[in-house]
N, C-alpha and C. Protein backbone atom coordinates (compact mmCIF):
# COMPACT_ATOMS: atom_id res chain seq x y z
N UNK A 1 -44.11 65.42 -21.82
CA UNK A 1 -43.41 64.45 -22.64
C UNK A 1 -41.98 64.26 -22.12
N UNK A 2 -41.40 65.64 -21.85
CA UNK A 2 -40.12 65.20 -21.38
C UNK A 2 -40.12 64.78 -19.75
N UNK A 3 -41.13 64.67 -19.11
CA UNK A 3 -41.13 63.92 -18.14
C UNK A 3 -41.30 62.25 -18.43
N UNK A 4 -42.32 61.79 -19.21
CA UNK A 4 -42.23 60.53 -19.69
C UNK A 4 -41.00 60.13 -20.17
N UNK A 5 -40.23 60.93 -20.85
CA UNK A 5 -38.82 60.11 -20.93
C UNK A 5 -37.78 59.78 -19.75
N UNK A 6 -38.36 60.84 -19.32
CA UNK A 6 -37.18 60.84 -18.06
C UNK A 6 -37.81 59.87 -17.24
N UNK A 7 -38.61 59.71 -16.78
CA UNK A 7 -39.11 58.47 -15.98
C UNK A 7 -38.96 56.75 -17.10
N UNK A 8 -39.01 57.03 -18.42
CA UNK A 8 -38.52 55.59 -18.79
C UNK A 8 -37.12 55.70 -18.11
N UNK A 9 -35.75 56.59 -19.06
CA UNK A 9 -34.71 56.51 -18.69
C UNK A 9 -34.35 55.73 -17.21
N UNK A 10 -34.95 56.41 -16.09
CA UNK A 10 -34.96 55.97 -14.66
C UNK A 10 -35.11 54.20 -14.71
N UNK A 11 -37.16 54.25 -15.37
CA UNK A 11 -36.83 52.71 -14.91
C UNK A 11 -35.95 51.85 -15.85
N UNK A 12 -35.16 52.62 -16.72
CA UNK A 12 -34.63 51.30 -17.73
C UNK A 12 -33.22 51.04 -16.77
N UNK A 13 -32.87 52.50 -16.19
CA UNK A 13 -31.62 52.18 -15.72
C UNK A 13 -31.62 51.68 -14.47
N UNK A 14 -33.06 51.85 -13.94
CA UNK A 14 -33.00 50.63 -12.38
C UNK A 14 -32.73 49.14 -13.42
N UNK A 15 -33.63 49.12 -14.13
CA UNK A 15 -33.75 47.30 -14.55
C UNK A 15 -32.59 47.04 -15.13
N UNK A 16 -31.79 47.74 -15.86
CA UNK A 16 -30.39 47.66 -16.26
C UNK A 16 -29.50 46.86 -15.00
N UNK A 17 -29.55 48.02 -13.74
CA UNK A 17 -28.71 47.79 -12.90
C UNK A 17 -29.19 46.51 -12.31
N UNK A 18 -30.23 46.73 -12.03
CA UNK A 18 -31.16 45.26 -10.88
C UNK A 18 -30.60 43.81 -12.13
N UNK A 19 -30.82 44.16 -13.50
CA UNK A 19 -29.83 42.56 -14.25
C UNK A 19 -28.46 42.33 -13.97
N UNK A 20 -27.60 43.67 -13.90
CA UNK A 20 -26.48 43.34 -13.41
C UNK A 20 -26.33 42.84 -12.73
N UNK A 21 -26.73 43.57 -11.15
CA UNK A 21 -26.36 42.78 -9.96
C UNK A 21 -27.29 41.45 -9.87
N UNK A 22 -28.23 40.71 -10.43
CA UNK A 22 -28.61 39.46 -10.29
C UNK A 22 -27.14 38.86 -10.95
N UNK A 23 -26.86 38.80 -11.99
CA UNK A 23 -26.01 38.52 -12.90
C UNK A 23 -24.58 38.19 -11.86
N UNK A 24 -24.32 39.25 -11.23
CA UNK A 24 -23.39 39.72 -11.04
C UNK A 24 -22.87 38.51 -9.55
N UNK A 25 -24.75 38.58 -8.60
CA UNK A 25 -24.66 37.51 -7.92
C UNK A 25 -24.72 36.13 -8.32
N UNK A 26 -25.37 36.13 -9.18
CA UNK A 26 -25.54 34.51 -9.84
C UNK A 26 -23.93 34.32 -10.14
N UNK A 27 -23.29 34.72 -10.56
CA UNK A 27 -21.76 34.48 -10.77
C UNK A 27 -20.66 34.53 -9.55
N UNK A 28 -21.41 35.01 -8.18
CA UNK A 28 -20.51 34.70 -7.13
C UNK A 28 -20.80 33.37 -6.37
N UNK A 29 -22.52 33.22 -6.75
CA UNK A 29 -22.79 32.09 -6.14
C UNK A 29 -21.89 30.83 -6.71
N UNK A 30 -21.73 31.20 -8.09
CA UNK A 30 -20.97 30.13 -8.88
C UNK A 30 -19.72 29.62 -8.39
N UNK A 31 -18.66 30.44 -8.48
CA UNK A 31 -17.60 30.51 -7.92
C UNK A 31 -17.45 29.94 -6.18
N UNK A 32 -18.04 30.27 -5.94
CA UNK A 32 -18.29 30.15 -4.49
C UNK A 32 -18.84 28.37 -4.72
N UNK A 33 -19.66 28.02 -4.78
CA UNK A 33 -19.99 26.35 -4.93
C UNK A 33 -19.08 25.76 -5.33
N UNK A 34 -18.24 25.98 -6.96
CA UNK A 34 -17.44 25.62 -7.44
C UNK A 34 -16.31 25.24 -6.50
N UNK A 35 -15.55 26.37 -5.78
CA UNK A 35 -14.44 25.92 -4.77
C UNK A 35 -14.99 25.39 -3.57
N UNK A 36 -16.14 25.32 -3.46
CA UNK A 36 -16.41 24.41 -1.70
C UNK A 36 -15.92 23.18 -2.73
N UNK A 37 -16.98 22.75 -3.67
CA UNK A 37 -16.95 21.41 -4.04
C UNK A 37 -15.08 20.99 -4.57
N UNK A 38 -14.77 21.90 -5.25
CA UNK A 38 -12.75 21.44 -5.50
C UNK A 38 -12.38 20.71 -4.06
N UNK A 39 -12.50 21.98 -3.58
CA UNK A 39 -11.21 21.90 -2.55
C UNK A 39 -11.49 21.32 -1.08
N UNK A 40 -12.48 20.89 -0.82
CA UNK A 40 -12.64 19.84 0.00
C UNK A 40 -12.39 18.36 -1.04
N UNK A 41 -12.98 18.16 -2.26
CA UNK A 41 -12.23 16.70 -3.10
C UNK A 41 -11.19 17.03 -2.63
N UNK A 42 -10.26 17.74 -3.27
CA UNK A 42 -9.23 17.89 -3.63
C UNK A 42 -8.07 17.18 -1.72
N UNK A 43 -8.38 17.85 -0.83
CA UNK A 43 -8.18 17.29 0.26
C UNK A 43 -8.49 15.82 0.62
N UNK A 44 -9.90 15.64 0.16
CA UNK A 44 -10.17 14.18 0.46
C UNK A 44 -9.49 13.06 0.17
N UNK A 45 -9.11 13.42 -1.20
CA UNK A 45 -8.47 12.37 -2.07
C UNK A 45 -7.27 11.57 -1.30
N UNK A 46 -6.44 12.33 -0.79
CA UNK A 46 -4.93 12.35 0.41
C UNK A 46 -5.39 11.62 1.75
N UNK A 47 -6.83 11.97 1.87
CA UNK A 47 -6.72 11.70 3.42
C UNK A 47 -7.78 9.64 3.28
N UNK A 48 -7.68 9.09 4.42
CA UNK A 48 -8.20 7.67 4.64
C UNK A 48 -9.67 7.55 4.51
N UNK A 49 -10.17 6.97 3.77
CA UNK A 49 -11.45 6.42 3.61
C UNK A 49 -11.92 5.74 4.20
N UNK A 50 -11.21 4.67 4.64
CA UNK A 50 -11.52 3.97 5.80
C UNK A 50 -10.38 3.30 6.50
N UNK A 51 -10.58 2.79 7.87
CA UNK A 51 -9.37 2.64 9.01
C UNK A 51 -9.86 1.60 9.71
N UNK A 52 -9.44 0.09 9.30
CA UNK A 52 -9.79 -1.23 10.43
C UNK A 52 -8.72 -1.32 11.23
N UNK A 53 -9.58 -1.70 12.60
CA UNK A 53 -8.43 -2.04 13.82
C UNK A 53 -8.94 -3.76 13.66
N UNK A 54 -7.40 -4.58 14.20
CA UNK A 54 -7.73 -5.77 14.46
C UNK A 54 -8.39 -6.68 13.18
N UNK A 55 -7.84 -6.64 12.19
CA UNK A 55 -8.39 -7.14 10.77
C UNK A 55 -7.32 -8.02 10.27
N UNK A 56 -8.04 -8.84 9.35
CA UNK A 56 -7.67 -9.92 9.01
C UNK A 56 -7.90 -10.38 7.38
N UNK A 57 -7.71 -10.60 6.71
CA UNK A 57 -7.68 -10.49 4.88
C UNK A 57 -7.44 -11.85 4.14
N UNK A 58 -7.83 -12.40 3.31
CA UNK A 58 -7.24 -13.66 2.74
C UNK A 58 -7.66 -12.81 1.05
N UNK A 59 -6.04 -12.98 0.50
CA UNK A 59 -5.79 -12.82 -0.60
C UNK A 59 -6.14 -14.11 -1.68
N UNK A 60 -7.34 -13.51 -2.64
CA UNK A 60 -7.40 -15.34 -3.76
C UNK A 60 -6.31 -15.34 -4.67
N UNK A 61 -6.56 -16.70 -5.24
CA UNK A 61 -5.49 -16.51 -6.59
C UNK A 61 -7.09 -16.48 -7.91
N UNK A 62 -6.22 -15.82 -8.87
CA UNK A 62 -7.41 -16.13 -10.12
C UNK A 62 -8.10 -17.32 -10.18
N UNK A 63 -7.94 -18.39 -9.67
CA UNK A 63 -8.83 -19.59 -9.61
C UNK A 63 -9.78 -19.93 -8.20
N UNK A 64 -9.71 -18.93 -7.25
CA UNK A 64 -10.36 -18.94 -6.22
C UNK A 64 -9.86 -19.94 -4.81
N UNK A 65 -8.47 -19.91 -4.85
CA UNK A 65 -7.56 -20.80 -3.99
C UNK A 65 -6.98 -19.94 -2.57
N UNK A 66 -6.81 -20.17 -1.36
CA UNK A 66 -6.15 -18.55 -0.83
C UNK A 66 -4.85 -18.53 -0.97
N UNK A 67 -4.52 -17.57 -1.41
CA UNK A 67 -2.74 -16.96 -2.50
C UNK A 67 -2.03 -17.24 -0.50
N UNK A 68 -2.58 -15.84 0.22
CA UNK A 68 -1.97 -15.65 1.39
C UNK A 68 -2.91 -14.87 2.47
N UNK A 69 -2.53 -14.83 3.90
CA UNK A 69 -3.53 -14.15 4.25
C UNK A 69 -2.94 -12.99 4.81
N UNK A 70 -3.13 -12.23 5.05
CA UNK A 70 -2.71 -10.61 6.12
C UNK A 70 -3.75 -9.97 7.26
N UNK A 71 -2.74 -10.24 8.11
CA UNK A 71 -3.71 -9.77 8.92
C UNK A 71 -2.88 -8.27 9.91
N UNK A 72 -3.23 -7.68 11.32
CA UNK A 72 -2.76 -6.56 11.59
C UNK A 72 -3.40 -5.73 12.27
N UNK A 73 -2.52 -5.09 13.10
CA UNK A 73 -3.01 -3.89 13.99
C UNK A 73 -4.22 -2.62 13.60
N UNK A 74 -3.95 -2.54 13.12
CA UNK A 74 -4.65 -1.45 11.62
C UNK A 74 -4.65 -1.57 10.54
N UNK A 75 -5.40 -1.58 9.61
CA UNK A 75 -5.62 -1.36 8.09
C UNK A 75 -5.86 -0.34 7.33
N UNK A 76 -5.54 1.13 7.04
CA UNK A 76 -5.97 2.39 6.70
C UNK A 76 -5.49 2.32 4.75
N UNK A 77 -6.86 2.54 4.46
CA UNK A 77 -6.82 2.78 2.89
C UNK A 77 -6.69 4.01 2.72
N UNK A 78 -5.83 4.49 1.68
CA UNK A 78 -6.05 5.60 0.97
C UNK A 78 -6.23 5.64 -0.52
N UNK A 79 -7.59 6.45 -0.67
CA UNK A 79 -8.22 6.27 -2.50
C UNK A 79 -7.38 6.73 -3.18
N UNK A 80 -6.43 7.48 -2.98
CA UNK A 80 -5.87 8.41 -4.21
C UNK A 80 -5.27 7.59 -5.12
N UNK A 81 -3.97 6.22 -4.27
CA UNK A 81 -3.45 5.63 -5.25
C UNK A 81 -3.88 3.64 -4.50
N UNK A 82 -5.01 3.69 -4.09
CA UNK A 82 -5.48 2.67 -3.99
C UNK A 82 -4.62 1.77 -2.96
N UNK A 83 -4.46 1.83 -1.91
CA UNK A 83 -2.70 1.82 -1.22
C UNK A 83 -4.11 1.27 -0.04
N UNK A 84 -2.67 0.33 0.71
CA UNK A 84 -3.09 0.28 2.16
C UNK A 84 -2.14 0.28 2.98
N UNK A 85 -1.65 0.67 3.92
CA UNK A 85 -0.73 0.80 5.42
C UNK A 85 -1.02 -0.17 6.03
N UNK A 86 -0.52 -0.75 6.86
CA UNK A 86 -0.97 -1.80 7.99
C UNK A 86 0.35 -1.68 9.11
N UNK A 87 -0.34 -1.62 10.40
CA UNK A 87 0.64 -1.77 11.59
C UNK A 87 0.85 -2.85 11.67
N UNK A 88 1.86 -3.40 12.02
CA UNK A 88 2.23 -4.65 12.94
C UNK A 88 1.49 -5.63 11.95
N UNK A 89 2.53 -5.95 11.14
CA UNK A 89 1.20 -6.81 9.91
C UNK A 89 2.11 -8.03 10.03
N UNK A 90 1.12 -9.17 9.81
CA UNK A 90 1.15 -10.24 10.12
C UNK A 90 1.02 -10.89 8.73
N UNK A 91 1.99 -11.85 7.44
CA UNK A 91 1.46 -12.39 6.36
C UNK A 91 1.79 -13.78 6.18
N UNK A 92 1.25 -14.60 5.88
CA UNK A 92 1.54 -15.80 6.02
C UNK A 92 0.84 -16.67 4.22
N UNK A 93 1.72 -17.01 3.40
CA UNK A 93 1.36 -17.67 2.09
C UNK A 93 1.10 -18.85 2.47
N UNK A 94 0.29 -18.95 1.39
CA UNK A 94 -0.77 -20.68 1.66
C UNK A 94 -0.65 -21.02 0.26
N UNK A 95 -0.62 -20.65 -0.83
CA UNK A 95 -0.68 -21.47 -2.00
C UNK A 95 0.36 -22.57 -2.70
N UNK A 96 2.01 -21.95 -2.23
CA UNK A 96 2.91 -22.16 -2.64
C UNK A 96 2.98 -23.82 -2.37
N UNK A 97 3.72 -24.35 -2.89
CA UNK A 97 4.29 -26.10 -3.15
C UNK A 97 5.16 -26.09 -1.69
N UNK A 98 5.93 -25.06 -1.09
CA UNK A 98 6.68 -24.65 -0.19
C UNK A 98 6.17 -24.68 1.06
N UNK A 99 6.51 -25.18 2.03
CA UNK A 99 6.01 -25.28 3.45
C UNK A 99 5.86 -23.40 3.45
N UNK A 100 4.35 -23.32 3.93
CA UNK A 100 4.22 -21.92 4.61
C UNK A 100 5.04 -20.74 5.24
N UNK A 101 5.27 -19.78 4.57
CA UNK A 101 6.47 -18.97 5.58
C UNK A 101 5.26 -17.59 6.32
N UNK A 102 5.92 -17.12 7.55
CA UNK A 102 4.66 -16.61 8.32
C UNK A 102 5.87 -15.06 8.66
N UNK A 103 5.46 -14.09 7.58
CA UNK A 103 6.38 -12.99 7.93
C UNK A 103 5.87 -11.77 8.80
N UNK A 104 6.60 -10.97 9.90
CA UNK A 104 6.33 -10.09 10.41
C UNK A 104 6.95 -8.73 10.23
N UNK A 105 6.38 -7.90 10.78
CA UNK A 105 7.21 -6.61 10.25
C UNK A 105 6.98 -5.06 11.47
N UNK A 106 7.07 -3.96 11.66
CA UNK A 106 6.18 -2.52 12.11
C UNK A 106 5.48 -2.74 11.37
N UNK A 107 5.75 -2.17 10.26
CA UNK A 107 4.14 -1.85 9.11
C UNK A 107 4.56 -2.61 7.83
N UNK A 108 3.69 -2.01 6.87
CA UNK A 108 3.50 -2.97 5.82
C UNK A 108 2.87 -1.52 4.99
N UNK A 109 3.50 -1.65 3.49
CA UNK A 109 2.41 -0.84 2.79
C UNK A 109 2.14 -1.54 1.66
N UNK A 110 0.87 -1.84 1.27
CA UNK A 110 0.56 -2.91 -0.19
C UNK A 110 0.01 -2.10 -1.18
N UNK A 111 0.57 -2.20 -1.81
CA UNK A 111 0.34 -1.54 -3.62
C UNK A 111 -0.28 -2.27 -4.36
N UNK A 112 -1.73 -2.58 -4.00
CA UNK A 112 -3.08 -3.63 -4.46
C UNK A 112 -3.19 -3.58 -5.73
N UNK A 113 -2.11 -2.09 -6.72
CA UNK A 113 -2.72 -2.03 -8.15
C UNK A 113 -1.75 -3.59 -9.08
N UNK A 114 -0.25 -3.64 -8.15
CA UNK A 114 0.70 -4.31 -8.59
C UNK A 114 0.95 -5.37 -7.76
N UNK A 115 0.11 -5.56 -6.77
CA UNK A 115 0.02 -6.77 -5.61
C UNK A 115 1.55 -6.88 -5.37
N UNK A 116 2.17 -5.61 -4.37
CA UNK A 116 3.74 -5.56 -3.85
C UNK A 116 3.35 -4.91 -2.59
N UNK A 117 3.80 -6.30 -1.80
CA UNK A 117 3.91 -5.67 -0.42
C UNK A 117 5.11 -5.03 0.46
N UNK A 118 5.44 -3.84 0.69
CA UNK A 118 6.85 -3.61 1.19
C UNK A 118 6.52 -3.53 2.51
N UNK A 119 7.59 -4.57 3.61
CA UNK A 119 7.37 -4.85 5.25
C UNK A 119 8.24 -4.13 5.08
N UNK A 120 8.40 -2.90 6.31
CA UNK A 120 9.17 -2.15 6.96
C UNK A 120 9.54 -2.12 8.71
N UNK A 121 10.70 -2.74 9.22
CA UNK A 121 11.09 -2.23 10.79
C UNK A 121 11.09 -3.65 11.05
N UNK A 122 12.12 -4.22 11.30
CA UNK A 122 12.61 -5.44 12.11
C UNK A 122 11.23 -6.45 11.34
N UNK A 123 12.00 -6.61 10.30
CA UNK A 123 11.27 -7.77 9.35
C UNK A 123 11.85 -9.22 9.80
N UNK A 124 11.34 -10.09 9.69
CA UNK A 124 11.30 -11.14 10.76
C UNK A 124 9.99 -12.41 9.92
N UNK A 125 10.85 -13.24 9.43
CA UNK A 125 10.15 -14.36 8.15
C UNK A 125 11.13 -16.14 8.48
N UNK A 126 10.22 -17.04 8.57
CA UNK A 126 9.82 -17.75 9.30
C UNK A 126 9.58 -19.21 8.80
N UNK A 127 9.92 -20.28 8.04
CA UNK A 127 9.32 -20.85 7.45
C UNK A 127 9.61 -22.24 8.12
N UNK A 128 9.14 -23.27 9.02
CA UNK A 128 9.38 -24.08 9.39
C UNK A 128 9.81 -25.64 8.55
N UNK A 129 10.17 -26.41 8.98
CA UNK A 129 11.04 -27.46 7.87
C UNK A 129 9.81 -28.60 7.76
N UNK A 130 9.84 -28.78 6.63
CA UNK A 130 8.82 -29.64 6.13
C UNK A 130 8.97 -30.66 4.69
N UNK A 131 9.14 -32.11 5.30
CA UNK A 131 9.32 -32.73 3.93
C UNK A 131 11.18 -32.60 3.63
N UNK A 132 11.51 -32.38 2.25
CA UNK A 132 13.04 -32.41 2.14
C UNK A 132 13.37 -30.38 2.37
N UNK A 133 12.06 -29.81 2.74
CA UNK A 133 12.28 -28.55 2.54
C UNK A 133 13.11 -28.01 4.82
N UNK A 134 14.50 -27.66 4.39
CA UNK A 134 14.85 -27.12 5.98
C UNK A 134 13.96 -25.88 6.46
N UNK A 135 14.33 -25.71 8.15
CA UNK A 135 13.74 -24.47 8.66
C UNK A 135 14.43 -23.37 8.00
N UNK A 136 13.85 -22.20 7.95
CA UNK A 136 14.11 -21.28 7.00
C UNK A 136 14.20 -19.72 8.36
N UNK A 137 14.85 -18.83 8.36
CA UNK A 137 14.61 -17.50 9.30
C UNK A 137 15.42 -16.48 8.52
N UNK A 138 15.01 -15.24 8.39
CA UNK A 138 15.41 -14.43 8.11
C UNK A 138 15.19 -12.83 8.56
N UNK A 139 15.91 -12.29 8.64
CA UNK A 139 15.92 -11.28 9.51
C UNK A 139 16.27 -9.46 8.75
N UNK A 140 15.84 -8.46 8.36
CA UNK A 140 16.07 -7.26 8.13
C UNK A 140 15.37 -6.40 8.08
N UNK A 141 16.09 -5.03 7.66
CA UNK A 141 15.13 -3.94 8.64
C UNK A 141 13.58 -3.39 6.93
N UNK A 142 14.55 -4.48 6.29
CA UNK A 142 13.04 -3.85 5.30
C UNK A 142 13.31 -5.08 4.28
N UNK A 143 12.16 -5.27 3.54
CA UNK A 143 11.97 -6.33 2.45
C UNK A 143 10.88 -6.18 1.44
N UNK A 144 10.35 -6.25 0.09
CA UNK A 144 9.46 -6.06 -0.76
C UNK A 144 9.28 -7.39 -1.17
N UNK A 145 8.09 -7.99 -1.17
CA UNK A 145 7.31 -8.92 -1.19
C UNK A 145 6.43 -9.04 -2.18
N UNK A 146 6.58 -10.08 -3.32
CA UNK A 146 6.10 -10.12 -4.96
C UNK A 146 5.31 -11.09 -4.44
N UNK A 147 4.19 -11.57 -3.39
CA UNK A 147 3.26 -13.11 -3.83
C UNK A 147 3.10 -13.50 -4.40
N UNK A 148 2.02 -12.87 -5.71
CA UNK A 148 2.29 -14.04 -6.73
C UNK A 148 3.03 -14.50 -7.25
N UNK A 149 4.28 -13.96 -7.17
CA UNK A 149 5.16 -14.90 -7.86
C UNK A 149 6.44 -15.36 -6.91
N UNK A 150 6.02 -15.37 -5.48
CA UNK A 150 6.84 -15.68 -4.48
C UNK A 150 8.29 -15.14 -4.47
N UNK A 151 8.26 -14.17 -4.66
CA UNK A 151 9.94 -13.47 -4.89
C UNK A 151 9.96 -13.05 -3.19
N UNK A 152 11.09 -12.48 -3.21
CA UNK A 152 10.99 -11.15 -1.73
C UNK A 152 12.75 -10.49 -2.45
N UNK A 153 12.60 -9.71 -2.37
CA UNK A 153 14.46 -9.23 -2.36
C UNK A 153 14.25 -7.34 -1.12
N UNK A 154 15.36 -7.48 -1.07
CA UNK A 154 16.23 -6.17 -0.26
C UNK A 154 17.45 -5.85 -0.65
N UNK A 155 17.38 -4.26 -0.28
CA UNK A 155 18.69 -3.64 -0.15
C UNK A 155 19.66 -3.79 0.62
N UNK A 156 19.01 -3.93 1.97
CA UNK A 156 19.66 -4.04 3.68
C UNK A 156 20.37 -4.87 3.58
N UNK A 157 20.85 -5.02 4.48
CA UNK A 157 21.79 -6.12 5.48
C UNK A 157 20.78 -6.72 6.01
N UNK A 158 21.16 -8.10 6.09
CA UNK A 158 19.99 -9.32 5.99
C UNK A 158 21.26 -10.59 6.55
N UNK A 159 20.33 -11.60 7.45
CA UNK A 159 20.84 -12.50 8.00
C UNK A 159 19.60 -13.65 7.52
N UNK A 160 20.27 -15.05 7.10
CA UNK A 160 19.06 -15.89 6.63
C UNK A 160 19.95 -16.98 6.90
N UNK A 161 19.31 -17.60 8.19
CA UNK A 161 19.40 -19.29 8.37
C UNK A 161 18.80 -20.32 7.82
N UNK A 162 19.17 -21.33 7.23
CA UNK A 162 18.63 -22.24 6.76
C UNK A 162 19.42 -23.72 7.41
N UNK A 163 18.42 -24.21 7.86
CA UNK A 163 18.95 -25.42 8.34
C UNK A 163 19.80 -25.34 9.69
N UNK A 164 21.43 -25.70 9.55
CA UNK A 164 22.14 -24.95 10.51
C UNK A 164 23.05 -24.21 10.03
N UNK A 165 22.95 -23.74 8.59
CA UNK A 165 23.41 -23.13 7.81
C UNK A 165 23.25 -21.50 7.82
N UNK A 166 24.10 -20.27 7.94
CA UNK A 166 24.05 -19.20 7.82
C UNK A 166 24.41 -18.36 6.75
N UNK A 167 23.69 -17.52 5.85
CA UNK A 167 24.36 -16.74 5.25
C UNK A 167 23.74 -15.15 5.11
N UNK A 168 24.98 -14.60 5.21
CA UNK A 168 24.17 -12.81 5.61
C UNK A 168 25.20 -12.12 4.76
N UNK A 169 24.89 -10.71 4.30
CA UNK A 169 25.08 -9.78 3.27
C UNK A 169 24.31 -8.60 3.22
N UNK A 170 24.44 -7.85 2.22
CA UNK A 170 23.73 -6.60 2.04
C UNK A 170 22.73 -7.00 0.66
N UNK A 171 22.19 -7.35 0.60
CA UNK A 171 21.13 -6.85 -0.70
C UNK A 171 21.11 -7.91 -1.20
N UNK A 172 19.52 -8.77 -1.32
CA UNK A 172 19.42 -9.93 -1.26
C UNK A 172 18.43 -10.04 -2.31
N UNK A 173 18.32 -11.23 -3.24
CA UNK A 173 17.17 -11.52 -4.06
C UNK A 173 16.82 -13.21 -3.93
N UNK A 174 15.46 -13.74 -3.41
CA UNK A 174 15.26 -15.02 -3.01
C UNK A 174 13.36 -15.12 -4.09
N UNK A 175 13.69 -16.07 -4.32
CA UNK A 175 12.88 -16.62 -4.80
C UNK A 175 11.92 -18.11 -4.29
N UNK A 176 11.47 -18.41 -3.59
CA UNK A 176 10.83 -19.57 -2.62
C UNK A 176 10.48 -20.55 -3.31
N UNK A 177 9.68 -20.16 -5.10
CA UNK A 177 9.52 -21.46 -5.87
C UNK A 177 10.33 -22.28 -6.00
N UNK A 178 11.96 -21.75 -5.94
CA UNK A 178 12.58 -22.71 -6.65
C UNK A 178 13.72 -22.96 -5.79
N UNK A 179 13.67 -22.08 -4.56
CA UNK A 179 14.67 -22.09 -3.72
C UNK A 179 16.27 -21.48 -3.47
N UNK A 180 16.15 -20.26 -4.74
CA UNK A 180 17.43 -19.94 -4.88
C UNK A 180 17.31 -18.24 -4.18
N UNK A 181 18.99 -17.88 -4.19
CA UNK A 181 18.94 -16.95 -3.60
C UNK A 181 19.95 -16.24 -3.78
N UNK A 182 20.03 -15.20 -4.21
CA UNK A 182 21.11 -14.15 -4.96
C UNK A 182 21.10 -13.23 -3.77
N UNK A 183 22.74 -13.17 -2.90
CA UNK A 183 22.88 -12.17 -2.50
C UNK A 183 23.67 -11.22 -3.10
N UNK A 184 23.40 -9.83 -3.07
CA UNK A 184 24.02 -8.62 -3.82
C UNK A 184 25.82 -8.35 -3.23
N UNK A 185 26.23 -8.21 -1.91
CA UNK A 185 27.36 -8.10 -2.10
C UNK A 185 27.54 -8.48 -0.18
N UNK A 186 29.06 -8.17 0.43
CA UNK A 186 29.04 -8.88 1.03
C UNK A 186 29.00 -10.14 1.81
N UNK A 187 28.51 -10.76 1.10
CA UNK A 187 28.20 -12.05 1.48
C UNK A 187 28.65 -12.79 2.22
N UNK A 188 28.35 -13.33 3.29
CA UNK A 188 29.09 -14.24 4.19
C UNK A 188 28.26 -15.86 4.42
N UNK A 189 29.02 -16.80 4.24
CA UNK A 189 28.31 -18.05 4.51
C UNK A 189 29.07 -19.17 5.36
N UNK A 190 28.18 -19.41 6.06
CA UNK A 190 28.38 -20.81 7.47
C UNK A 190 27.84 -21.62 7.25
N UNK A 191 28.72 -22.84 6.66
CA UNK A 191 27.50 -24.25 6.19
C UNK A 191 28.27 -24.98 7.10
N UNK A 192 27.46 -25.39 7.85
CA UNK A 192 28.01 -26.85 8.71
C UNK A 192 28.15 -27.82 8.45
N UNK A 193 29.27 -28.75 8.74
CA UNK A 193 29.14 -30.08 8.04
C UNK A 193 27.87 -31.09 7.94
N UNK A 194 28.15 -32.25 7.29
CA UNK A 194 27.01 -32.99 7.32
C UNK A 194 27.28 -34.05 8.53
N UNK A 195 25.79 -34.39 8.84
CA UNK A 195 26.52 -35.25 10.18
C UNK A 195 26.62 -36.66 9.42
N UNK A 196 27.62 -37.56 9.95
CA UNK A 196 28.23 -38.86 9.00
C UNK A 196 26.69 -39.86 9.40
């Protein structure tokens, strides 16, 4: 009899132990899946989803008209905050009442949630004379770009010809609908006479 106990005791305390360690592995396997699956997301999220070379874009308006188009060296999305980069980006508006302006830049980053494009590195905007509207050029090392509602303003130092007219400053706010243009300080202006 006291061998029958002693042989339960044995197997209760193998099967005791043999639940633990299942237990014990089932809970490393856990952990273990758990952080593959985090922490590769967790990396992904930061890094590009996808990367076009040589691409080209036409932005609509809510009525199905093209707002503007963008085009560029590269196109690299990133998911985290819905963002795109672009090299050497090329944008040119088509909807406006305003003869077309065709702006260049290094890069470009567009904030697709708030449709704001900020051109960065020898910004360079373009609008040829059309109708009672003059040639238009403007020149600085950075600019933020509102399309739909045709704004652009900067901080920089900025040079903007119009006509044969010059005026340059530091920190600029222009509006294209309506043609006006608030520079922030500095300001310098060259209006040439009219010819008789």
């Amino acid at each position: 009899m006291h061998k029958r106990t002693a042989h339960r005791w044995r197997l209760s305390s193998l099967l005791i132990g043999g639940v633990v360690l299942a237990l014990g592995s089932f809970w490393l396997v856990q952990v273990i899946t758990r952080n593959e699956l985090v922490t590769p997301g967790e990396g992904l999220k930061t890094e590009p989803d996808y990367i076009v070379d040589k691409f080209s874009f036409v932005r609509m308006t809510p009525g199905g008209k093209p707002a503007y188009i963008i085009a560029g060296e590269k196109l690299t999305h990133r998911p985290s905050d819905d963002s795109l980069h672009v090299d050497m980006p090329v944008v040119r508006n088509m909807g406006s009442k305003q003869p077309p302006m065709t702006m260049t830049a290094k890069e470009a980053h567009i904030d697709q949630t708030n449709n704001i494009v900020d051109l960065v590195g020898d910004v360079d905007i373009r609008r040829p004379p059309q109708g009672a509207s003059q040639a238009l050029h403007l020149q600085t090392s950075a600019l933020t770009v509102f399309p739909d509602e045709e704004r652009m303003q900067t901080k920089q130092p900025f040079q903007m010809v119009v006509g044969a007219s010059t005026v340059s400053g530091v920190g600029m706010k222009a509006n294209n609908a309506t043609g006006q243009v608030d520079v922030q300080s500095q300001s310098q202006m060259i209006v040439q006479p009219r010819a008789r």
